[in-house]
N, C-alpha and C. Protein backbone atom coordinates (compact mmCIF):
# COMPACT_ATOMS: atom_id res chain seq x y z
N UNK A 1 3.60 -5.28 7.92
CA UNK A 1 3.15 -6.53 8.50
C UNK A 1 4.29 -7.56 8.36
N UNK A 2 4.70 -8.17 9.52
CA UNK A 2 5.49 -9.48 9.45
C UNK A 2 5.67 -10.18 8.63
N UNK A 3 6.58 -10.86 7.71
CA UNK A 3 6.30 -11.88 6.81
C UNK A 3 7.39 -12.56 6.86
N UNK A 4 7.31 -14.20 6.43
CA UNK A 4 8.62 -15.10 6.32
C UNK A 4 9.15 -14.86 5.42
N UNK A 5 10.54 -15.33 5.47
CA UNK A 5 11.09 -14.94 4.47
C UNK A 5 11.70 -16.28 4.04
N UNK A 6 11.09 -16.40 2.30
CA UNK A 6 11.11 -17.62 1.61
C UNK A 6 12.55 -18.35 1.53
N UNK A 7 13.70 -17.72 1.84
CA UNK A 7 14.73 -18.28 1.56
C UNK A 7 15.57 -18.87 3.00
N UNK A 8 15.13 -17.84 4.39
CA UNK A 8 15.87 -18.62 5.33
C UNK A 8 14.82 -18.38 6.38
N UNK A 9 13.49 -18.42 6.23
CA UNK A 9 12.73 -18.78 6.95
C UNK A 9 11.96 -18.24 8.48
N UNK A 10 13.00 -16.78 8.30
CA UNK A 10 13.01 -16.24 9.81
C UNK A 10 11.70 -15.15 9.27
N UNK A 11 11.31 -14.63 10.42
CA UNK A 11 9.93 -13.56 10.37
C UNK A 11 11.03 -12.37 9.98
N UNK A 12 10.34 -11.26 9.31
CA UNK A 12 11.09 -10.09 9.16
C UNK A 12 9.90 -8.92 8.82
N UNK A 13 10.15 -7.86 10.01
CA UNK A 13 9.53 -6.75 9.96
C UNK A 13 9.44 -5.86 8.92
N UNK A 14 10.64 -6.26 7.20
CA UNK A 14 10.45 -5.75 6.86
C UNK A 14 10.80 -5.95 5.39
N UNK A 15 9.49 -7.07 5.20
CA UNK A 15 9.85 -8.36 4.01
C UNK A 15 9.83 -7.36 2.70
N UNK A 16 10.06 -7.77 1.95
CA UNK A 16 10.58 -7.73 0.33
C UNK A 16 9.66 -8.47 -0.52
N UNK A 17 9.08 -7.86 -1.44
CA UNK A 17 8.26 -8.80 -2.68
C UNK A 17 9.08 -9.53 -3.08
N UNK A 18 9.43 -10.45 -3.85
CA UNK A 18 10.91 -11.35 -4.45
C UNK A 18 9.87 -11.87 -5.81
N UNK A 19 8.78 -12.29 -6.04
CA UNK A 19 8.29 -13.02 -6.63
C UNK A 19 6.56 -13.15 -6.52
N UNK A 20 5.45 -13.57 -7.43
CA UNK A 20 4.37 -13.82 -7.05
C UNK A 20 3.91 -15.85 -7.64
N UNK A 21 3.77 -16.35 -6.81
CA UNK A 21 3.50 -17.42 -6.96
C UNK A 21 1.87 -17.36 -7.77
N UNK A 22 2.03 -18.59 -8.56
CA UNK A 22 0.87 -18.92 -9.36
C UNK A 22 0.23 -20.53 -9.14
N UNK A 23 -1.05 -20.83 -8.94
CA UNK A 23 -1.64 -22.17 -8.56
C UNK A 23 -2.72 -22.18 -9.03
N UNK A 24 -2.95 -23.53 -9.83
CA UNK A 24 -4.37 -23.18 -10.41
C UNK A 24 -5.33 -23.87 -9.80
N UNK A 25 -5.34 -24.45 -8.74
CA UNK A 25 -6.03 -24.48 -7.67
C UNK A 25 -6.78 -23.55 -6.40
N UNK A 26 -5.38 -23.50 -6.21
CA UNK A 26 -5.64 -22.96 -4.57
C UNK A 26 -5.28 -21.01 -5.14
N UNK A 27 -5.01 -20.76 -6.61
CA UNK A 27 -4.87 -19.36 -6.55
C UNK A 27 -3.18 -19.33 -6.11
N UNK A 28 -2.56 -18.07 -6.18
CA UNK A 28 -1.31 -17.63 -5.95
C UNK A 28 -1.34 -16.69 -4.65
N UNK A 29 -0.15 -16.54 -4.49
CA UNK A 29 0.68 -16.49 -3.57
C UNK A 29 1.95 -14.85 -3.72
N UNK A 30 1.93 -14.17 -2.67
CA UNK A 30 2.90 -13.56 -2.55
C UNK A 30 4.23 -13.74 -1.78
N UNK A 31 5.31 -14.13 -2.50
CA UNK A 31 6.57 -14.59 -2.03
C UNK A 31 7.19 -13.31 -1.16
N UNK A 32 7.97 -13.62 -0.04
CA UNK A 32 8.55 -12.34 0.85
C UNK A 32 10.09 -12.80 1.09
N UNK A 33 10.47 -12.13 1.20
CA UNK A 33 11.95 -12.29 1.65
C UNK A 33 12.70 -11.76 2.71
N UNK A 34 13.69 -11.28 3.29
CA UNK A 34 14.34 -10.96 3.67
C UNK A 34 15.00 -9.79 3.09
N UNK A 35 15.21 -8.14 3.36
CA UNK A 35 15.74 -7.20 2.36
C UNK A 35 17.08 -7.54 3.11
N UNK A 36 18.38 -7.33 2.10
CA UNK A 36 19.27 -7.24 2.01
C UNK A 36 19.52 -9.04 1.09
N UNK A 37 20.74 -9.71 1.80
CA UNK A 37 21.32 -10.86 1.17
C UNK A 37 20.16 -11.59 0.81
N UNK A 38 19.11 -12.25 1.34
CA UNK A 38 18.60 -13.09 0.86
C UNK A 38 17.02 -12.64 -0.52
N UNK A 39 17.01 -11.39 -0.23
CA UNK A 39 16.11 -10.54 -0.95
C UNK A 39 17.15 -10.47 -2.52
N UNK A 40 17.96 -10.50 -2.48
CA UNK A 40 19.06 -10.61 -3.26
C UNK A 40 19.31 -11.82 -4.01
N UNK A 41 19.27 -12.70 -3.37
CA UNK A 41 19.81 -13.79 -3.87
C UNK A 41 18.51 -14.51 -4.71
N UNK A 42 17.22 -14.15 -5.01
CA UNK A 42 16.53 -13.86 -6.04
C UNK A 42 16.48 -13.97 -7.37
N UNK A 43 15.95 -14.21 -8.59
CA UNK A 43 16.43 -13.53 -9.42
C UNK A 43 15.51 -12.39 -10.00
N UNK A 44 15.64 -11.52 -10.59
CA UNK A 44 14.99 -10.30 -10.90
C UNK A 44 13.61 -10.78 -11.67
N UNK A 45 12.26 -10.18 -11.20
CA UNK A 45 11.08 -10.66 -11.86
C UNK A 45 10.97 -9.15 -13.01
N UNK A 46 10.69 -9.91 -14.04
CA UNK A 46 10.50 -9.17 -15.44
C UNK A 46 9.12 -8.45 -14.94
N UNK A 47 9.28 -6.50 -15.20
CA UNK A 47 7.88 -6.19 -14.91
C UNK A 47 7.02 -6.73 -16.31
N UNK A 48 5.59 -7.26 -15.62
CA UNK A 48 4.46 -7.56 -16.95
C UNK A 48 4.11 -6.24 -17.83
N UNK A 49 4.13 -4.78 -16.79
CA UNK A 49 3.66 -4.01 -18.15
C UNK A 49 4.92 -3.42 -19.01
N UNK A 50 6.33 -3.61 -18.63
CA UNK A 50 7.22 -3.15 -19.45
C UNK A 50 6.95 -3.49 -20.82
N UNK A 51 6.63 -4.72 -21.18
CA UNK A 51 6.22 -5.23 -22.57
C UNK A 51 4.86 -4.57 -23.29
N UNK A 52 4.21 -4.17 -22.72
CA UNK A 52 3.06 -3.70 -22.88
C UNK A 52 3.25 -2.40 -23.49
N UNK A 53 3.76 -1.92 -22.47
CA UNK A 53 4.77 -0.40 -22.66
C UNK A 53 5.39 -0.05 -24.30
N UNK A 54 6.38 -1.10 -24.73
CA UNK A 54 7.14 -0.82 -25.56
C UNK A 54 6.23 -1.15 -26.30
N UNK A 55 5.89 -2.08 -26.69
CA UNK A 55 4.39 -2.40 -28.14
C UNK A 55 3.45 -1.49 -28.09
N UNK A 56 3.14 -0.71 -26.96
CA UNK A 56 2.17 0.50 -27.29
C UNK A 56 2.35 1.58 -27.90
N UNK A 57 3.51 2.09 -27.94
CA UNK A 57 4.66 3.44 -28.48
C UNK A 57 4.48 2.97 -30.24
N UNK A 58 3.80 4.31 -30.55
CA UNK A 58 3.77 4.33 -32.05
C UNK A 58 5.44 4.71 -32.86
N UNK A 59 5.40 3.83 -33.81
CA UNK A 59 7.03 4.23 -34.68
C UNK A 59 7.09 5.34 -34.82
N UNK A 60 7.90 6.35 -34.68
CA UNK A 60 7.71 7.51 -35.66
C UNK A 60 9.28 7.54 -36.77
């Protein structure tokens, strides 16, 4: 599905997650981008269950 792309605004057949917006109103938002340069120019979103991940792993 079509989506804008948050950084230069043009439609792209073949948007990019970049980010998820949060509002404590109106609810959040999925940010799209542009793949290549502007999908890029981003900065990297930390996955939420990586942390989850490592604190679950028993010491041995």
């Amino acid at each position: 599905m079509p989506q804008v792309c948050a950084r230069c605004q043009t439609t792209t057949s073949q948007p990019v997650v970049v980010a998820i917006g949060h509002g404590a109103s109106a609810g959040g938002g999925t940010v799209y981008a542009c793949p290549g340069t502007c999908a890029d120019s981003f900065p990297k979103q930390r996955d939420p269950f990586e942390a989850r991940d490592t604190l679950a792993r028993p010491e041995r």
